[in-house]
Protein backbone atom coordinates (compact mmCIF):
# COMPACT_ATOMS: atom_id res chain seq x y z
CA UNK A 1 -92.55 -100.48 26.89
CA UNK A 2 -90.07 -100.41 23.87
CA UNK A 3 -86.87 -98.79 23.47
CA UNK A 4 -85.99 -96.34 21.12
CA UNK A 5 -82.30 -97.21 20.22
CA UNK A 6 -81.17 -93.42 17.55
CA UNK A 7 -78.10 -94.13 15.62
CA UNK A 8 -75.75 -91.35 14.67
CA UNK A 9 -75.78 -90.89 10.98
CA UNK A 10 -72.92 -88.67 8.68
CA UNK A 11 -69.44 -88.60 8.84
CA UNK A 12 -67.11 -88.32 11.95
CA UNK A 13 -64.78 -85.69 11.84
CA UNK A 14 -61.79 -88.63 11.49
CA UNK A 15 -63.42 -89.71 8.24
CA UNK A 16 -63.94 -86.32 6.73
CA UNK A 17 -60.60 -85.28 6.84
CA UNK A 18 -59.09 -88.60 5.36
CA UNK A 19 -61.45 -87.96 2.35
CA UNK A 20 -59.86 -84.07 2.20
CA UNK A 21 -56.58 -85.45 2.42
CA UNK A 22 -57.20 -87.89 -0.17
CA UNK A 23 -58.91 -85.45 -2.31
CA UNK A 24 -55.84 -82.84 -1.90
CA UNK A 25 -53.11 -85.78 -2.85
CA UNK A 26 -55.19 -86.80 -5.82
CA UNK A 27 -55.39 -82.87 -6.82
CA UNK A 28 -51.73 -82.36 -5.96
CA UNK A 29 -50.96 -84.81 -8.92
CA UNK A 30 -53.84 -84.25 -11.54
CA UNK A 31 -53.08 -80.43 -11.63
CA UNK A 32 -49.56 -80.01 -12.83
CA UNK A 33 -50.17 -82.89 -15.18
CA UNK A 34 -53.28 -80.83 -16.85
CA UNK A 35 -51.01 -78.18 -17.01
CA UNK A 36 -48.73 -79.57 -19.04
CA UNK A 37 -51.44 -81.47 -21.29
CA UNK A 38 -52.58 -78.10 -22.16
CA UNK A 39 -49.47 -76.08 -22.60
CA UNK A 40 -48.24 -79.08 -25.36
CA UNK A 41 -52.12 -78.59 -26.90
CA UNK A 42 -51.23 -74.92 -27.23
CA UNK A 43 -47.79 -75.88 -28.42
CA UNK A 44 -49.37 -77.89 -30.96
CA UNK A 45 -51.19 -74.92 -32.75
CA UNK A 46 -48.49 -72.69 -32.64
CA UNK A 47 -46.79 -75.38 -34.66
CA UNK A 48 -49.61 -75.76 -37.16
CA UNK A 49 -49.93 -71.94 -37.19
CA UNK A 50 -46.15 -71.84 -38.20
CA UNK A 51 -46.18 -74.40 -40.55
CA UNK A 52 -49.32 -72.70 -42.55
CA UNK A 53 -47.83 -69.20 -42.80
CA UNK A 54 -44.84 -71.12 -44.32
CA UNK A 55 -46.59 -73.00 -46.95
CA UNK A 56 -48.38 -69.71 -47.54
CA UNK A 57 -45.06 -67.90 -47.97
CA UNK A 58 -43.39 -71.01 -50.50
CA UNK A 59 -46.53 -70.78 -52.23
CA UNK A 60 -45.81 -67.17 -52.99
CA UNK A 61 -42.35 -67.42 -53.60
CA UNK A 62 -42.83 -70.34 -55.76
CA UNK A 63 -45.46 -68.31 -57.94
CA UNK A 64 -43.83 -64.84 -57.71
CA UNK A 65 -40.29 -65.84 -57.39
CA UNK A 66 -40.33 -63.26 -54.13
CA UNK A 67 -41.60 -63.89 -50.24
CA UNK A 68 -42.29 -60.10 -50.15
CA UNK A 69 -44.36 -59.77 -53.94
CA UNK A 70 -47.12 -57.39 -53.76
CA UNK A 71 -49.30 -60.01 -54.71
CA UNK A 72 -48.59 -62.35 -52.06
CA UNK A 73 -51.36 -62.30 -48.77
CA UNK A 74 -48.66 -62.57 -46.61
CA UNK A 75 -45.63 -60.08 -46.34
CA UNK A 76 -42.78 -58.86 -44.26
CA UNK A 77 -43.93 -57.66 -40.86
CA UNK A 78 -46.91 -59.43 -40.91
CA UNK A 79 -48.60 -60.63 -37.66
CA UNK A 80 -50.96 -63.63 -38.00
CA UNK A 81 -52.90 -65.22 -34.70
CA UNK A 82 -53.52 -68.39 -35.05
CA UNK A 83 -57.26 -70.21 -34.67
CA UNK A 84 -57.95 -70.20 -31.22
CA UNK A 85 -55.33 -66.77 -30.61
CA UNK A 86 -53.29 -69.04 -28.69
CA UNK A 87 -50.01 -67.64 -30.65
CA UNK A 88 -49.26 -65.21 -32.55
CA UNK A 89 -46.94 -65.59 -35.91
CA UNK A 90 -44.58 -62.67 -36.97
CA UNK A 91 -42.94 -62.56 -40.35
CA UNK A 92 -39.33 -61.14 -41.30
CA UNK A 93 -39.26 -61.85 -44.93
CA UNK A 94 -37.15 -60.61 -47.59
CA UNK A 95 -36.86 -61.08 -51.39
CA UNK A 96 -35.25 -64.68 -51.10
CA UNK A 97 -35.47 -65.55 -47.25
CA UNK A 98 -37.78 -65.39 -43.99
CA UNK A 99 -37.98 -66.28 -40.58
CA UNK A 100 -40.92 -66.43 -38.54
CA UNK A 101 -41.48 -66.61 -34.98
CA UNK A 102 -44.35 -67.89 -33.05
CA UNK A 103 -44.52 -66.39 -29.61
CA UNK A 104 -47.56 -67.81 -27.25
CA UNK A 105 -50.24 -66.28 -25.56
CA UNK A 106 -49.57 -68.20 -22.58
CA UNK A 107 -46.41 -68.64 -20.79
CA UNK A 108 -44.73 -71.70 -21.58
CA UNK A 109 -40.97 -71.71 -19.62
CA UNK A 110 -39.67 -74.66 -22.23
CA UNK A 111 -40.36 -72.76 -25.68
CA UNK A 112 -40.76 -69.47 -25.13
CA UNK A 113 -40.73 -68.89 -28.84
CA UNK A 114 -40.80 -71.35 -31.68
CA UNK A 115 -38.87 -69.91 -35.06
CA UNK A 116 -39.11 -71.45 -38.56
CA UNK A 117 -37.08 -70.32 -41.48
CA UNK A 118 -36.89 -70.36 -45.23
CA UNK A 119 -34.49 -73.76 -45.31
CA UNK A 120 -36.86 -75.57 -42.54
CA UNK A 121 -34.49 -74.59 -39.80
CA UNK A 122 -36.30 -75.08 -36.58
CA UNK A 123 -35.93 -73.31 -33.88
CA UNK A 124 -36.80 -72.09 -30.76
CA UNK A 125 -36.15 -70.15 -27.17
CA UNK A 126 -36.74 -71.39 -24.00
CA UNK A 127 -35.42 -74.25 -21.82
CA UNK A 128 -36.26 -76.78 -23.63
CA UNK A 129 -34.84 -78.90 -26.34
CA UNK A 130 -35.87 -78.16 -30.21
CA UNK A 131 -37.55 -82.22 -29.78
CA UNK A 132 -39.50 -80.79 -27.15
CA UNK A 133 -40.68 -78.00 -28.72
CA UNK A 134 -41.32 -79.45 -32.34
């Protein structure tokens, strides 16, 4: 007569938590640092978004010696989203000057706003540095 010898097959209960541990640790890092790839990707079109409303605006003023001519696309109190609506742009023009400001969809603690003006000022609000934000 033979013997049957059965093995146990799967996990223990030791070796299934070490793999959830190790799973939670890798998550614990990977998580914030997605976060913050994706809040500088936003940032990123916000920036572009700013920058093309303000070639838009020289374009005009440069053809119609005015920011606010009738025949200019874009004009005072304007809001323009950008491609994805990720942010959107707000215009405060006058004859000779404007500022626009670039608020985000999302909430991003470091640049809560990002402002550009008629000079190329840069600006922005939040808690981080104008660098960070540009």
């Amino acid at each position: 007569m033979s013997t049957i010898h059965s093995r146990n097959r799967g996990f223990s209960l030791i070796e299934l938590m070490i793999t959830i541990a190790i799973i939670a640790l890798i998550a614990t890092i990977a998580f914030p640092s997605y976060n913050n790839y994706v809040i500088k990707t936003n940032r990123a079109e916000g920036k572009a978004i700013t920058m093309q409303v303000a070639q838009t605006l020289e374009r005009c003023f440069t053809r119609y010696a005015s920011y606010i001519d009738e025949d200019c696309s874009i004009g005072n109190g304007d809001s323009i989203a950008s491609e994805n609506d990720k942010f959107d742009v707000s215009v405060a023009s006058t004859a000779t000057t404007f500022t626009l400001t670039s608020t985000p969809d999302r909430a991003d603690p470091e640049c809560t706003t990002l402002t550009l003006d008629h000079r190329g000022v840069r600006g922005h609000s939040g808690t981080g540095t104008v660098d960070d934000c540009w």
